[in-house]
PDB file of N, CA and C in Angstrom:
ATOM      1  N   UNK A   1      11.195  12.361  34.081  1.00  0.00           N
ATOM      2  CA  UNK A   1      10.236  12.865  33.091  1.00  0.00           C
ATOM      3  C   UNK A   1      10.946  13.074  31.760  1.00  0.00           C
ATOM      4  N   UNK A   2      11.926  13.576  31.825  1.00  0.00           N
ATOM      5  CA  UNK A   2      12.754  13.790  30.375  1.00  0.00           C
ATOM      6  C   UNK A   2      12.806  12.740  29.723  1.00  0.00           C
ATOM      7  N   UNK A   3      13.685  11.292  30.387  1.00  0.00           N
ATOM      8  CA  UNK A   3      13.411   9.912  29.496  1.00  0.00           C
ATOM      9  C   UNK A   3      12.042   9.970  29.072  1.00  0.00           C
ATOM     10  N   UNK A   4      11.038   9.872  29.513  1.00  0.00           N
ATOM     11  CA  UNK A   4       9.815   9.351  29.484  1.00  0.00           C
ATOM     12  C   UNK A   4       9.610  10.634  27.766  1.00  0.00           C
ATOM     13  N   UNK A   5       9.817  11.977  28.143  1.00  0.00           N
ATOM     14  CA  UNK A   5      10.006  12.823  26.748  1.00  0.00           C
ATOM     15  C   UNK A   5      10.597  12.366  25.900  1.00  0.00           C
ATOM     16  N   UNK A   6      11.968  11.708  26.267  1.00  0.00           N
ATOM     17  CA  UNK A   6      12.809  10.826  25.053  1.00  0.00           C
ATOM     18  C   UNK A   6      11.907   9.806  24.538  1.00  0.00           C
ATOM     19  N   UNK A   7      11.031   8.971  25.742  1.00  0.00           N
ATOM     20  CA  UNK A   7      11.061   7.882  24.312  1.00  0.00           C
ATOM     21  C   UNK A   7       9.816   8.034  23.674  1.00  0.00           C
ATOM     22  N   UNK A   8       8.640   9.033  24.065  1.00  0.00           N
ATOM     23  CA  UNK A   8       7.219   9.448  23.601  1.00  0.00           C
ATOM     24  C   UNK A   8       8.320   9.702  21.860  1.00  0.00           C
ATOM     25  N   UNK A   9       9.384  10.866  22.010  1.00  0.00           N
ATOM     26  CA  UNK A   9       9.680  11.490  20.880  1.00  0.00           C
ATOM     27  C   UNK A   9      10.460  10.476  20.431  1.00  0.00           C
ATOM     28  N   UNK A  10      10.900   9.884  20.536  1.00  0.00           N
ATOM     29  CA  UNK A  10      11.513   8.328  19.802  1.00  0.00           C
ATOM     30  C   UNK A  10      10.436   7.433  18.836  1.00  0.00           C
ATOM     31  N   UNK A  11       9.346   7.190  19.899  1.00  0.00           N
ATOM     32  CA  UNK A  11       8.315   6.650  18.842  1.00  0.00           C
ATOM     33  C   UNK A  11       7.723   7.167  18.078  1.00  0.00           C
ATOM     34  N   UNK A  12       7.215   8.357  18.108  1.00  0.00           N
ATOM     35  CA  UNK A  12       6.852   9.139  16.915  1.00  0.00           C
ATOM     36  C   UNK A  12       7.927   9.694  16.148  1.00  0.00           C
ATOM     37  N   UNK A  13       9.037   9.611  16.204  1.00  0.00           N
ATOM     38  CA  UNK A  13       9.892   9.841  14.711  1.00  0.00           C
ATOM     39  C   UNK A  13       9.873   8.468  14.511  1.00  0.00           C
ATOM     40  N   UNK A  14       9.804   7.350  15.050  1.00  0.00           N
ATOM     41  CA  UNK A  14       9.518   5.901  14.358  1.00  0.00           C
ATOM     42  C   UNK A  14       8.636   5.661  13.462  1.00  0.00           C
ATOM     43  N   UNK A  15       7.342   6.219  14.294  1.00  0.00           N
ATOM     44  CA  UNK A  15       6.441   5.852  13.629  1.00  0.00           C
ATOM     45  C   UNK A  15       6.398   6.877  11.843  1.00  0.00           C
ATOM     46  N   UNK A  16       6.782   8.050  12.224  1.00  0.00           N
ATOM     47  CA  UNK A  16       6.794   8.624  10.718  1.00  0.00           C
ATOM     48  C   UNK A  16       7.738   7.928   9.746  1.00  0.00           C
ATOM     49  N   UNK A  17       9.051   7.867  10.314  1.00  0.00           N
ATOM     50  CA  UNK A  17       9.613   7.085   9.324  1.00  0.00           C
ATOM     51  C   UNK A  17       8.795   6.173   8.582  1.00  0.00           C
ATOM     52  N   UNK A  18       8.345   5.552   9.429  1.00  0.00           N
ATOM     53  CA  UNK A  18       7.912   3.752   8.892  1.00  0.00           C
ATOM     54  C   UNK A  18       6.317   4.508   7.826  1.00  0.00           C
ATOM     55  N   UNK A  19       6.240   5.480   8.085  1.00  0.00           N
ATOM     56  CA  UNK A  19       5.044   6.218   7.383  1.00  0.00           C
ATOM     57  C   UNK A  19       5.674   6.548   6.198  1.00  0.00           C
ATOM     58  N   UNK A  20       6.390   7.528   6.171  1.00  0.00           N
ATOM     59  CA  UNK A  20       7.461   7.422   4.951  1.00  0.00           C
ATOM     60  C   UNK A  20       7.489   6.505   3.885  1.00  0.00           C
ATOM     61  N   UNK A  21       8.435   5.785   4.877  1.00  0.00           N
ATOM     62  CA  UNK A  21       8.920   4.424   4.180  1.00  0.00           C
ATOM     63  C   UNK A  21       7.764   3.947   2.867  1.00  0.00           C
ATOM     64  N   UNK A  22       6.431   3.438   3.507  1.00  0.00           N
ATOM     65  CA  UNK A  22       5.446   3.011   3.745  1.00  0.00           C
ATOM     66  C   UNK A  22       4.510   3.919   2.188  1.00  0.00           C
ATOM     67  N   UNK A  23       4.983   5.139   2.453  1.00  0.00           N
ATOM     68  CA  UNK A  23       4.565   6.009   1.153  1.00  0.00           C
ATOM     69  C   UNK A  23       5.066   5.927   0.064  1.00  0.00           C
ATOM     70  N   UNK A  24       6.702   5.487  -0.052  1.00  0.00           N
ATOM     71  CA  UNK A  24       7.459   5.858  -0.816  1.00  0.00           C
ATOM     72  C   UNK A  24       7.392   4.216  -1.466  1.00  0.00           C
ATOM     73  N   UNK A  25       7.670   3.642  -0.922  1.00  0.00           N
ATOM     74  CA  UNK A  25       7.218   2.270  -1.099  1.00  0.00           C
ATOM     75  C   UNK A  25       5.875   1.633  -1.962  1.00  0.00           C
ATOM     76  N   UNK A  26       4.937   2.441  -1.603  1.00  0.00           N
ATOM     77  CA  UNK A  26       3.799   2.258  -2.746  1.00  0.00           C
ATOM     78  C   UNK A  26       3.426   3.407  -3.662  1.00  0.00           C
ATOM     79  N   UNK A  27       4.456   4.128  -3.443  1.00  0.00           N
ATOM     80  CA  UNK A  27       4.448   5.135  -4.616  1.00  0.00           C
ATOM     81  C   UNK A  27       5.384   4.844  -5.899  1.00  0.00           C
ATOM     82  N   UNK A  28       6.144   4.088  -5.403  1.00  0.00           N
ATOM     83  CA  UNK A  28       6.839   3.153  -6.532  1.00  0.00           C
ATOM     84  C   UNK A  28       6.004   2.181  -7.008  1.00  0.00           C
TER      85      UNK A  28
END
């Protein structure tokens, strides 16, 4: 169960990054 916690919380700091990214990117 813990992996399975690792990689739920792996993809959602992915996915924010790429949200980030994604902001900062057309905020320029």
């Amino acid at each position: 169960k813990a992996t399975t916690n690792a990689v739920v919380t792996a993809s959602i700091l992915i996915l924010l990054f790429n949200y980030l990214l994604t902001g900062i990117f057309f905020a320029n």
